[in-house]
N, C-alpha and C. Protein backbone atom coordinates (compact mmCIF):
# COMPACT_ATOMS: atom_id res chain seq x y z
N UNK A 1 0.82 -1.18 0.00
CA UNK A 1 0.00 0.00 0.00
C UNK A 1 0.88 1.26 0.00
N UNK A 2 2.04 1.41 0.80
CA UNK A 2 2.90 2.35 0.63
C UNK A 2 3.25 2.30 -0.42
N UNK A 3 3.77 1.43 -1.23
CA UNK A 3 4.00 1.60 -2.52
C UNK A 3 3.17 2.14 -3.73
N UNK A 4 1.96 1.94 -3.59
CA UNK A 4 1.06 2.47 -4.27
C UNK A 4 0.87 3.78 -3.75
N UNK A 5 1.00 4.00 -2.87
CA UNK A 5 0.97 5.80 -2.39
C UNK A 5 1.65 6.39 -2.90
N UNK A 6 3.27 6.04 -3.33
CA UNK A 6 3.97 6.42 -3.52
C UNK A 6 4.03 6.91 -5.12
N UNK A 7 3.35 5.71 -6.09
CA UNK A 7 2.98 6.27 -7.31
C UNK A 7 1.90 6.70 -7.08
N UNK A 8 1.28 7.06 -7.07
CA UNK A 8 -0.25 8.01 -7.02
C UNK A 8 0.82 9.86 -6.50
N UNK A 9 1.34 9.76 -5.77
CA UNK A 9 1.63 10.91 -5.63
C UNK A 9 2.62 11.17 -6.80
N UNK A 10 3.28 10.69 -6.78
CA UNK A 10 3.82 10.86 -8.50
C UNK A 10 3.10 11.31 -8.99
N UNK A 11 2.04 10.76 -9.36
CA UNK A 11 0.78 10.79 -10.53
C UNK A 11 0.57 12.65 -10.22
N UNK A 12 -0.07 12.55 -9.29
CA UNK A 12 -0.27 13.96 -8.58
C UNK A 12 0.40 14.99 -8.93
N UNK A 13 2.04 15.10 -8.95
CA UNK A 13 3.20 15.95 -8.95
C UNK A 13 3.30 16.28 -10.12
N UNK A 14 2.91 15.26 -11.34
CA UNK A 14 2.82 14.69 -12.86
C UNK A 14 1.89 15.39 -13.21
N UNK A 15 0.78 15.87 -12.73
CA UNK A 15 -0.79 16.32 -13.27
C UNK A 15 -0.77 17.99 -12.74
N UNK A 16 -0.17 17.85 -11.79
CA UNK A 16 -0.25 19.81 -11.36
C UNK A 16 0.66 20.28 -12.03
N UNK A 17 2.21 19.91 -12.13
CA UNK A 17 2.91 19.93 -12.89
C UNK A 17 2.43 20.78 -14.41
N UNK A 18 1.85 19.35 -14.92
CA UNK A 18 1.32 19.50 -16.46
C UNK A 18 0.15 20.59 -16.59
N UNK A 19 -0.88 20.11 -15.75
CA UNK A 19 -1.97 21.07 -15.82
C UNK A 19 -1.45 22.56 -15.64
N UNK A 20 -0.50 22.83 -14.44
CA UNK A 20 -0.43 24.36 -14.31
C UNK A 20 0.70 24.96 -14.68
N UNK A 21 1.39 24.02 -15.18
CA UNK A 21 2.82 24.61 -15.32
C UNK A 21 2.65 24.18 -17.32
N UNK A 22 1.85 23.93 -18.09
CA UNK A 22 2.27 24.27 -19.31
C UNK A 22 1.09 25.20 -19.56
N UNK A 23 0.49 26.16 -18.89
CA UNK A 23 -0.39 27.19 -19.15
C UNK A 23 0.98 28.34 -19.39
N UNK A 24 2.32 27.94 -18.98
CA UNK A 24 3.03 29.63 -18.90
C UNK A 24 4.14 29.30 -20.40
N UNK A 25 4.06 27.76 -21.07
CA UNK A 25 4.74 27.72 -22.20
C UNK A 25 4.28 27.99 -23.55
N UNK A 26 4.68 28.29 -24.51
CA UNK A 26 4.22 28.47 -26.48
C UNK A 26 5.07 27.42 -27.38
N UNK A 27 4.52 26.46 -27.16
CA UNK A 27 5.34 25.34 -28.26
C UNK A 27 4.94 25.32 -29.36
N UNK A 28 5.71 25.64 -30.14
CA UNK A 28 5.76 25.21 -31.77
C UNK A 28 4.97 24.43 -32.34
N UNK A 29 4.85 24.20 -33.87
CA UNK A 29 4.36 22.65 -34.05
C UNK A 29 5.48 22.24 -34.61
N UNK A 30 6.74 22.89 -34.56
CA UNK A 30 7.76 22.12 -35.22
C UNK A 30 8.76 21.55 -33.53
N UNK A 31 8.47 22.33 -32.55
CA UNK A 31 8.76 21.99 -31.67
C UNK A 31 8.10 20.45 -30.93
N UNK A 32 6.88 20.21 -31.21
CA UNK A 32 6.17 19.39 -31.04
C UNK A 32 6.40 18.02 -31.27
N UNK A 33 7.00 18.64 -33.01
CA UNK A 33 7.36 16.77 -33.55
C UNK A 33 8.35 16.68 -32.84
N UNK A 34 9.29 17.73 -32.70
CA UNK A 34 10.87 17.07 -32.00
C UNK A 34 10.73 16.24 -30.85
N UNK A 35 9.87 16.67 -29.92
CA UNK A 35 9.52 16.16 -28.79
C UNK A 35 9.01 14.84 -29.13
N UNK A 36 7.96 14.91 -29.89
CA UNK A 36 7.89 13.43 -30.36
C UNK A 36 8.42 12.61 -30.91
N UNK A 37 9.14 13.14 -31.63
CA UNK A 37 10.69 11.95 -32.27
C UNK A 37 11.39 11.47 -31.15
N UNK A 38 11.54 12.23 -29.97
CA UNK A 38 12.43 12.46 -28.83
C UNK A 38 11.67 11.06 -27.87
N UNK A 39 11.16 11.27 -27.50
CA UNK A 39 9.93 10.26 -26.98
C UNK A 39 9.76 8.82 -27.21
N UNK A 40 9.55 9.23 -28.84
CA UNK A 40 9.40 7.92 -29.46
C UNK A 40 10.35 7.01 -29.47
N UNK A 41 11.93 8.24 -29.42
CA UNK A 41 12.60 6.89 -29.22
C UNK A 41 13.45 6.56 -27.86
N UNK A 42 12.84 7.58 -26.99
CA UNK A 42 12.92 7.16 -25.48
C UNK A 42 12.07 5.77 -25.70
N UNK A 43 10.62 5.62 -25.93
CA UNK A 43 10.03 4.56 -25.81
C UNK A 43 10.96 3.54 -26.36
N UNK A 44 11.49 3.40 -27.70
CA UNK A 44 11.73 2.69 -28.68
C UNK A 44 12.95 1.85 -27.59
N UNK A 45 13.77 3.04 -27.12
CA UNK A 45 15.22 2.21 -26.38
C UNK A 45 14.51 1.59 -25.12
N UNK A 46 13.63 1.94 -24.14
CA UNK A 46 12.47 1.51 -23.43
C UNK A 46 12.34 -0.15 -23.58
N UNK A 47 11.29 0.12 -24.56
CA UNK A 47 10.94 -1.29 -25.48
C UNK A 47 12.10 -2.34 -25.47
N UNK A 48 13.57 -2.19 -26.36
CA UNK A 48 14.11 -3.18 -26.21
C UNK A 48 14.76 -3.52 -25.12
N UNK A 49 14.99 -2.80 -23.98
CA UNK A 49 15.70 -2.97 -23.04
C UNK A 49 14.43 -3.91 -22.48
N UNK A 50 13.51 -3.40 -22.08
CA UNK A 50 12.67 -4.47 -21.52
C UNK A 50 12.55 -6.05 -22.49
N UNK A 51 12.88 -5.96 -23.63
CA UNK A 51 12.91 -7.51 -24.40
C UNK A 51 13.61 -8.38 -23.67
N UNK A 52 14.87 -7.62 -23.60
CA UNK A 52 16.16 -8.28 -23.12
C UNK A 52 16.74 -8.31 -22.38
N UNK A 53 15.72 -7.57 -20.79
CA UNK A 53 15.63 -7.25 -19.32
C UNK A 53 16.02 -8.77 -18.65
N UNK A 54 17.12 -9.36 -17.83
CA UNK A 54 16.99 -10.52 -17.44
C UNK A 54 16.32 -10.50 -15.97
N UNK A 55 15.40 -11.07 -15.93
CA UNK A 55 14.21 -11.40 -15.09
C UNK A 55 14.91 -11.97 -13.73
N UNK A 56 14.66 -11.55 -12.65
CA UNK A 56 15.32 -11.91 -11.26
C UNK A 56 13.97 -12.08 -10.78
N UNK A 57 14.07 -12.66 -9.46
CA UNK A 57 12.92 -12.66 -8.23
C UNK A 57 13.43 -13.31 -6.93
N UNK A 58 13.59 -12.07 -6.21
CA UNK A 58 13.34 -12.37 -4.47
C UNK A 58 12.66 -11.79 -4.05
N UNK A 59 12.15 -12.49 -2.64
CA UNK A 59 11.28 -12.60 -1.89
C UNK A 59 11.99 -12.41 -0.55
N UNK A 60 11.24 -11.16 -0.01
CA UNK A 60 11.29 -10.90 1.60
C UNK A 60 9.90 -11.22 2.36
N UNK A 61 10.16 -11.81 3.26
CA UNK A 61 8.70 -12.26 3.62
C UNK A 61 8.48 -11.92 4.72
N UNK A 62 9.59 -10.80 5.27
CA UNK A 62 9.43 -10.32 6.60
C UNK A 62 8.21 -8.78 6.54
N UNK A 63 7.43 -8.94 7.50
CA UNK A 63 6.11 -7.56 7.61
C UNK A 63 7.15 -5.99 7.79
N UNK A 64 7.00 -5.49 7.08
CA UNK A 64 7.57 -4.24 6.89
C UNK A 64 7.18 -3.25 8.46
N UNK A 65 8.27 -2.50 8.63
CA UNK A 65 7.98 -1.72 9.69
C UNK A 65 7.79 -0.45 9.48
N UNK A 66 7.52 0.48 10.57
CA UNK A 66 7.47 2.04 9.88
C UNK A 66 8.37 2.77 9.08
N UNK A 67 9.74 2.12 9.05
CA UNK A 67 10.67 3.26 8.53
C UNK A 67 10.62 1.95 7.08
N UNK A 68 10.44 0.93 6.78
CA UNK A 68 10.48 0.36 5.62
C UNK A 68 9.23 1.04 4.50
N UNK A 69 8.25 1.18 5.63
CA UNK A 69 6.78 1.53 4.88
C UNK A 69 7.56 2.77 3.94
N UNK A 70 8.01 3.92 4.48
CA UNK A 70 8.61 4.93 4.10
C UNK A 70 9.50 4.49 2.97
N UNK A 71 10.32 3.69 2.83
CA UNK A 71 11.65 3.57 2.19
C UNK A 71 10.54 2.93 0.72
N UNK A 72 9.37 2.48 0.82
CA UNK A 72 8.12 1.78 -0.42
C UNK A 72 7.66 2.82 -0.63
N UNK A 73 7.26 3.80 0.48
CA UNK A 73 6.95 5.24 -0.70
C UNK A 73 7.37 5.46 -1.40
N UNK A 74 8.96 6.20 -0.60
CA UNK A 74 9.65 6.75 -1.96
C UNK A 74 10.11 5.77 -2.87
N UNK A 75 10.18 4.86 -2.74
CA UNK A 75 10.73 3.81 -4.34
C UNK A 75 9.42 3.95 -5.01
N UNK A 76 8.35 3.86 -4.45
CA UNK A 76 7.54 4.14 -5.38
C UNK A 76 7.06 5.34 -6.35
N UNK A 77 7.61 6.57 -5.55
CA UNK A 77 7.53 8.06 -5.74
C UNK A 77 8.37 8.09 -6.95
N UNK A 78 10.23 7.35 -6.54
CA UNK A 78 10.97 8.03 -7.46
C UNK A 78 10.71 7.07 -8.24
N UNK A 79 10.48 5.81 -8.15
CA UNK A 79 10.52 4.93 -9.33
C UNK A 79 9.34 5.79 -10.45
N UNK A 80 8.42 6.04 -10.14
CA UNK A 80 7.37 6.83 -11.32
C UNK A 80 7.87 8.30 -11.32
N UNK A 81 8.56 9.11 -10.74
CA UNK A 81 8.84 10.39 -10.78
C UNK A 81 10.19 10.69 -12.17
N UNK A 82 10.67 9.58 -11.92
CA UNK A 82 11.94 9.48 -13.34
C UNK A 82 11.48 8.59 -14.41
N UNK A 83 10.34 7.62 -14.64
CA UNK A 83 10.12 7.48 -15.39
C UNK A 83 9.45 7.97 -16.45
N UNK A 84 9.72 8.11 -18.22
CA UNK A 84 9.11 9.19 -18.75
C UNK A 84 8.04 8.66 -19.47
N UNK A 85 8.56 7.18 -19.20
CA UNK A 85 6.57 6.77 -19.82
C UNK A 85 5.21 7.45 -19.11
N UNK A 86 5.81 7.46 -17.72
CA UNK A 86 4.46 8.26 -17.01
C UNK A 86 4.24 9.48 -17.52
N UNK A 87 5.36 10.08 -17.42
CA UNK A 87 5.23 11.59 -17.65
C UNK A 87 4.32 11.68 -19.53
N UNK A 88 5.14 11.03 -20.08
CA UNK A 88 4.22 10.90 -21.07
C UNK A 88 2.41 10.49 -21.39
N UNK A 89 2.52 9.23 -20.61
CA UNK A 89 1.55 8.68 -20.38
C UNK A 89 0.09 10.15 -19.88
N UNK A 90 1.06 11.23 -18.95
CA UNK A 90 -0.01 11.80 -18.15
C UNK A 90 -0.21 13.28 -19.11
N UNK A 91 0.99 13.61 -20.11
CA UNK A 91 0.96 14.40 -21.29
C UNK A 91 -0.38 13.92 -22.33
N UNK A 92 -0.60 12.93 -22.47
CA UNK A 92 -1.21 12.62 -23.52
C UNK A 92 -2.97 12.05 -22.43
N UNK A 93 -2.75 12.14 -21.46
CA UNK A 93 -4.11 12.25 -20.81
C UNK A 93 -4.50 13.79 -20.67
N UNK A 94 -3.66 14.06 -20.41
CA UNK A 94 -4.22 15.72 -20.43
C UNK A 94 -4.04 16.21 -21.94
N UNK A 95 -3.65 16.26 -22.82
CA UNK A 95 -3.88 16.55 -24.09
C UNK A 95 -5.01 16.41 -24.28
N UNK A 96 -5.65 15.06 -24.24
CA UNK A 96 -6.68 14.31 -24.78
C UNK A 96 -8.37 14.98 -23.65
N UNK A 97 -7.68 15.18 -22.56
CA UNK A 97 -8.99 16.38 -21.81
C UNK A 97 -9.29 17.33 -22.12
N UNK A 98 -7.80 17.82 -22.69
CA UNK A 98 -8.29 19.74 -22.71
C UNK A 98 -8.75 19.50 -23.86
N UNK A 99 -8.38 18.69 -25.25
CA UNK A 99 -9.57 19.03 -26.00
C UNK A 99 -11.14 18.68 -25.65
N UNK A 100 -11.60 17.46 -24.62
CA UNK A 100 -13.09 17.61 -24.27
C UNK A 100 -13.75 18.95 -23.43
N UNK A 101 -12.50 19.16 -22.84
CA UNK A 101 -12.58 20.42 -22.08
C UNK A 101 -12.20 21.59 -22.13
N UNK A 102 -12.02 21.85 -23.31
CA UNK A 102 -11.77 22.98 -24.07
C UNK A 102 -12.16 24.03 -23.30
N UNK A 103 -11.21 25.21 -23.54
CA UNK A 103 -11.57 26.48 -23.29
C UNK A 103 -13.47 26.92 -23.50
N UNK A 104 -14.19 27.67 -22.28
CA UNK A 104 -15.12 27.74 -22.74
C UNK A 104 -16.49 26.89 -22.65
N UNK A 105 -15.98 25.57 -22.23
CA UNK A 105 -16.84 24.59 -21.51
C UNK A 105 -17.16 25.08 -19.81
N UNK A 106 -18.58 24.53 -20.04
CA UNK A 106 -19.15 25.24 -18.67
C UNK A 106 -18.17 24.87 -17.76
N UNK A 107 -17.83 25.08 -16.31
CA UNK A 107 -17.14 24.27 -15.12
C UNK A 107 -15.69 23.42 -15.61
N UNK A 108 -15.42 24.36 -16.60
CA UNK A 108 -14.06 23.13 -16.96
C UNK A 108 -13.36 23.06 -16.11
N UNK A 109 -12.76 23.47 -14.73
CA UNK A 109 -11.91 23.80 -14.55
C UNK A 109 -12.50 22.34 -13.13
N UNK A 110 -13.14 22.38 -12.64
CA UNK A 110 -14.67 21.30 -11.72
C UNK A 110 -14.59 20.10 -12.42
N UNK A 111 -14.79 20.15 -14.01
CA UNK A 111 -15.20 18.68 -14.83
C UNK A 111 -13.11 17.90 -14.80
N UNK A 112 -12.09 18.99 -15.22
CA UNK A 112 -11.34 18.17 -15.33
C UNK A 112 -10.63 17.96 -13.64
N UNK A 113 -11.05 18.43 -12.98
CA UNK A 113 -10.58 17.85 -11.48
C UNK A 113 -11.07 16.71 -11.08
N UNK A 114 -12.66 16.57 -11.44
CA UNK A 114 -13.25 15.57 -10.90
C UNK A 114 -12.64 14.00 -11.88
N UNK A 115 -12.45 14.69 -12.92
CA UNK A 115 -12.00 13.46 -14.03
C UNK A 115 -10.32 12.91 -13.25
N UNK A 116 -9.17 13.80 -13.28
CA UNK A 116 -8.36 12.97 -12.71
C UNK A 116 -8.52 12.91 -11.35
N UNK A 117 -9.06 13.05 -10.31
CA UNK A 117 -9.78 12.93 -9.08
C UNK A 117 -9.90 10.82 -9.47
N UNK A 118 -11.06 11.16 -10.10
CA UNK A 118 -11.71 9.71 -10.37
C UNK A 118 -10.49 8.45 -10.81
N UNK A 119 -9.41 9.09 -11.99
CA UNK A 119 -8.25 8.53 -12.41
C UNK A 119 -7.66 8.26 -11.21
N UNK A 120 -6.95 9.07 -10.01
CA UNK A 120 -6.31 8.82 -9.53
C UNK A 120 -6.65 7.55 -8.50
N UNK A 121 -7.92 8.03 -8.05
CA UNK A 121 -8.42 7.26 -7.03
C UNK A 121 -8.44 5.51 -7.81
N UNK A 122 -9.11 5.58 -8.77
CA UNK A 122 -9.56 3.84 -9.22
C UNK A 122 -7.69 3.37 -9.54
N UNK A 123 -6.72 4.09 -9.80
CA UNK A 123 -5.38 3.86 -10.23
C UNK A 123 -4.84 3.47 -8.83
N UNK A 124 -5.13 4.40 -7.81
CA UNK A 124 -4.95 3.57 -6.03
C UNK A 124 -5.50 2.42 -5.70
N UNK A 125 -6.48 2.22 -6.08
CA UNK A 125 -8.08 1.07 -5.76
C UNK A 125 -6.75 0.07 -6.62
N UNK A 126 -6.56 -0.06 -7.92
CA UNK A 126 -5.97 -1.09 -8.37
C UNK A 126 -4.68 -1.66 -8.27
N UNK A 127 -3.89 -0.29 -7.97
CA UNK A 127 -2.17 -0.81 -7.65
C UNK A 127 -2.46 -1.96 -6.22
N UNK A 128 -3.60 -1.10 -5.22
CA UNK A 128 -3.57 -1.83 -3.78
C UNK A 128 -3.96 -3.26 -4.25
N UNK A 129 -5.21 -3.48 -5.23
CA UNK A 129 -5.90 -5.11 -5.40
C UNK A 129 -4.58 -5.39 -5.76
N UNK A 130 -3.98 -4.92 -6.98
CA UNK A 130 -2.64 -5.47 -7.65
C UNK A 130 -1.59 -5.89 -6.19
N UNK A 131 -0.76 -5.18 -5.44
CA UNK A 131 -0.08 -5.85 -4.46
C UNK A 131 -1.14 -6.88 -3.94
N UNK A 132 -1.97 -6.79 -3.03
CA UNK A 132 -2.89 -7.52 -1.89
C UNK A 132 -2.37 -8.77 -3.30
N UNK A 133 -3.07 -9.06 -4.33
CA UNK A 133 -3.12 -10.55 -5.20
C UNK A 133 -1.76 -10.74 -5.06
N UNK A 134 -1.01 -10.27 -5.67
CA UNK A 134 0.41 -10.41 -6.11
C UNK A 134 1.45 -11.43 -4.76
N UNK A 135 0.99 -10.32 -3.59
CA UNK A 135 1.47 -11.11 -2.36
C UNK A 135 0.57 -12.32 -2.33
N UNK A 136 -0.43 -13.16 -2.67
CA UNK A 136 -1.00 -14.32 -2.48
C UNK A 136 -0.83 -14.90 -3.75
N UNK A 137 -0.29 -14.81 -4.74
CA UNK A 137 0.64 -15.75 -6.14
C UNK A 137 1.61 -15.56 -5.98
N UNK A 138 2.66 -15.23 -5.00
CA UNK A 138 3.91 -14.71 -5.11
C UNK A 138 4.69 -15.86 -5.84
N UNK A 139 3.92 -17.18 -4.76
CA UNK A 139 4.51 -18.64 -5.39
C UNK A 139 4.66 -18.85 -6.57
N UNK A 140 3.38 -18.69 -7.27
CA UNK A 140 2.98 -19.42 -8.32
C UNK A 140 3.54 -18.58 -9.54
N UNK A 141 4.31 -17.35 -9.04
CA UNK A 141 5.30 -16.61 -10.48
C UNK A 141 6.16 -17.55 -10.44
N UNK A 142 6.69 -17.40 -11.43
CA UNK A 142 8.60 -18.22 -12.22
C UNK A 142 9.19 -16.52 -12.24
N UNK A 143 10.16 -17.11 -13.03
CA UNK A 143 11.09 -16.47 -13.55
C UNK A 143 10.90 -16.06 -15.05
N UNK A 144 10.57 -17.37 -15.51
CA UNK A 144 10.17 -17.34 -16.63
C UNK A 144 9.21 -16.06 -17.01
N UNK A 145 7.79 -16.29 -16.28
CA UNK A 145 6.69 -15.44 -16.44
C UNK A 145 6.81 -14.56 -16.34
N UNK A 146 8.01 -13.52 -15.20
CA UNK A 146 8.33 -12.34 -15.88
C UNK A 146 8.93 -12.08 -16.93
N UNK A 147 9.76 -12.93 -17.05
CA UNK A 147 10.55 -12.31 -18.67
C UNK A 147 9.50 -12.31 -19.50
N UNK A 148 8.26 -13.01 -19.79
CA UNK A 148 7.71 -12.90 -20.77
C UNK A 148 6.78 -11.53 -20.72
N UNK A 149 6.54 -11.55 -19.41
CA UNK A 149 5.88 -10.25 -19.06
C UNK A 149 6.46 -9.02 -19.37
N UNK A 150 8.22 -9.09 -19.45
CA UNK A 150 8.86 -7.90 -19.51
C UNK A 150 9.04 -7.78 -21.28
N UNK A 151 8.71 -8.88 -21.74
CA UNK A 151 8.99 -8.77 -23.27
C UNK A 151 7.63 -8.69 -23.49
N UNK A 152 6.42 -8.88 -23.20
CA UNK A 152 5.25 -8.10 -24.02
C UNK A 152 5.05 -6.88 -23.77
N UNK A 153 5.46 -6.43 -22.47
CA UNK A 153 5.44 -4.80 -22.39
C UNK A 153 6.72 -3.91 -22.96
N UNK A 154 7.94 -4.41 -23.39
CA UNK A 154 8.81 -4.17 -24.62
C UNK A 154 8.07 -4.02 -25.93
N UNK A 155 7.61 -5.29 -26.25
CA UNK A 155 7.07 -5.24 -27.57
C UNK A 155 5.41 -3.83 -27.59
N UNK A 156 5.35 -3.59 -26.56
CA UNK A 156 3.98 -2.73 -26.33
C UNK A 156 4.75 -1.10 -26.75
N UNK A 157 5.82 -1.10 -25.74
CA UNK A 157 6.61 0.33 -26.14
C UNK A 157 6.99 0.21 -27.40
N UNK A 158 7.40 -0.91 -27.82
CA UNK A 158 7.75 -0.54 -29.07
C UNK A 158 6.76 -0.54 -30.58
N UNK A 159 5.89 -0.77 -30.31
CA UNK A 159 4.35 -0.31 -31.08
C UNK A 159 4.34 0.62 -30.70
N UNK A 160 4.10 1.24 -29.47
CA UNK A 160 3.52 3.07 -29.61
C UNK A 160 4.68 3.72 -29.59
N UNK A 161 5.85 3.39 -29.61
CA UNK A 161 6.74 4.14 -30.04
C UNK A 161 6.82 4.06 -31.84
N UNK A 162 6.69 3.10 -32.34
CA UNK A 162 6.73 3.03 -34.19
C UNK A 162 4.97 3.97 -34.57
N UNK A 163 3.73 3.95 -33.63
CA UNK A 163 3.19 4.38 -33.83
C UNK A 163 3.07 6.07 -33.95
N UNK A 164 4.00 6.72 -32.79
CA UNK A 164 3.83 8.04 -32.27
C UNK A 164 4.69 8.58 -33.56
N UNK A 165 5.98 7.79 -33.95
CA UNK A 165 7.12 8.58 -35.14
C UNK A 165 5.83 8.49 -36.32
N UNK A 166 5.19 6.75 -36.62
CA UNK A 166 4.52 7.38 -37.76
C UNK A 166 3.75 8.25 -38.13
N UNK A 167 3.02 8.89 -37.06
CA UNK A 167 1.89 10.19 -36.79
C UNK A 167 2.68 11.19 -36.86
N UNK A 168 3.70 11.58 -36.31
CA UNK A 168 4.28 12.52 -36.56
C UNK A 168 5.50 13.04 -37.92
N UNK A 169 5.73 11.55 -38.44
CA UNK A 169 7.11 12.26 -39.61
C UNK A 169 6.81 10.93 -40.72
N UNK A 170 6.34 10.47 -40.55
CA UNK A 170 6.37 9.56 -42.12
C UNK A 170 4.91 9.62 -42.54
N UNK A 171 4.07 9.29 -41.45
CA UNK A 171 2.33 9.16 -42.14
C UNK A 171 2.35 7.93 -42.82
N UNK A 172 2.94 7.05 -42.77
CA UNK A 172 2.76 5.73 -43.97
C UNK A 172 1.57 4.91 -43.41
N UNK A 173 1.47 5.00 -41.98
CA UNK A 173 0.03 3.96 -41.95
C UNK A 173 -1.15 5.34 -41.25
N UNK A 174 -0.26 6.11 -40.36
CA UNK A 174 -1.48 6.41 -39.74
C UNK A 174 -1.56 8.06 -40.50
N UNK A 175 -2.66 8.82 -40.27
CA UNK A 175 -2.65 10.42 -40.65
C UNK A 175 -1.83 11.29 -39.48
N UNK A 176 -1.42 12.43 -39.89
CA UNK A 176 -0.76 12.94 -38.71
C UNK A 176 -1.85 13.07 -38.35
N UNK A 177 -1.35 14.25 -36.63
CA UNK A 177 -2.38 14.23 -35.48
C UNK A 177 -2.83 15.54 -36.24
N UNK A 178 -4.76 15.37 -35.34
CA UNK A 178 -5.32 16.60 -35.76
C UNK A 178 -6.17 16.21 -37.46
N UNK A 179 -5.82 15.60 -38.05
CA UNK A 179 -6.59 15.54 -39.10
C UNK A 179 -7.37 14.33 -39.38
C-alpha cells in the first residue's frame, strides 16, 4: 500500500505539474514533432531494453515496519517520478482532456478535477488489489513469467513508439495528429 501511495503521488506531482505549469509555455508545431521523435525513441530504447531485461525474483517475507513503509513510498515516488513513460503517459491524458474540455466549456476547470480525481483514485483502488493478489501468487510466479511479461510490455513500447514517429514524420500507416 505504501508503494502504491507512492505512485499516485507521482501521478499527482505529474498532473499539477502539467496542468499548471504548461499554461506559462508556447510550443511550436515544429517543436512538437521534435519532442515526439524524442519520446518515441525514449520509448523505442524503453521497449528493447525491456525484451532483453533478465528477469530476477526475491522474496522478503518479513512484515515491513514504519521506517520500511517509508523507504516503499519513496521507491515508489521516485521509481514513477523518473520514469518518462508516465510523464508521457499523463501528457497525452491531459492533451486528450483539454480538448473535451476545451476552453469555454461550462465548469471546466470542476469537470477536469473531478476526471483525474476519479483517475487517480480507481489507479490507487488497483495498484492496492494489484499488491494484496500479487502477495497471495507470489509462489505461483517463475522467472520465466516475468521475462515474458517484460517482453510483451517491450514489444507494447515498441508499437507506440513506431506508432507516435509514424503520426508525426512519415504518415505511412497512420494520418498525422489533428486531421
Amino acid at each position: 500500500m505504501a508503494l502504491a501511495l507512492g505512485v499516485v503521488s507521482s501521478d499527482m506531482v505529474f498532473v499539477g505539474a502539467i496542468l499548471f505549469g504548461s499554461q506559462y509555455f508556447v510550443i511550436s508545431p515544429a517543436d512538437k514533432i521534435y519532442a515526439g521523435i524524442i519520446g518515441s525513441t525514449v520509448l523505442l530504447v524503453i521497449g528493447v531494453y525491456y525484451i532483453f531485461k533478465k528477469a530476477t525474483i526475491t522474496y522478503n517475507s518479513a512484515v515491513p515496519t514504519r521506517v520500511n513503509r517509508w523507504g516503499y513510498f519513496l521507491k515508489g515516488f521516485v521509481m514513477c517520478i523518473f520514469n518518462p513513460t508516465i510523464l508521457f503517459h499523463w501528457t497525452v491524458v491531459i492533451g486528450a482532456a483539454s480538448t473535451v474540455y476545451h476552453v469555454g466549456v461550462h465548469n471546466r476547470g470542476l469537470k477536469i478535477g473531478i476526471m483525474f480525481l476519479t483517475i487517480l483514485v480507481v489507479q490507487f483502488g488497483m495498484d492496492t488489489t494489484k499488491a494484496f493478489y500479487a502477495d497471495k501468487l507470489r509462489a505461483k510466479i517463475s522467472v520465466k513469467f516475468i521475462h515474458r511479461l517484460n517482453e510483451v510490455a517491450g514489444i507494447a513500447l515498441i508499437i507506440a513508439a513506431l506508432i507516435i514517429f509514424d503520426k508525426l514524420v512519415t504518415n505511412f500507416v497512420f494520418s498525422p495528429p489533428g486531421r
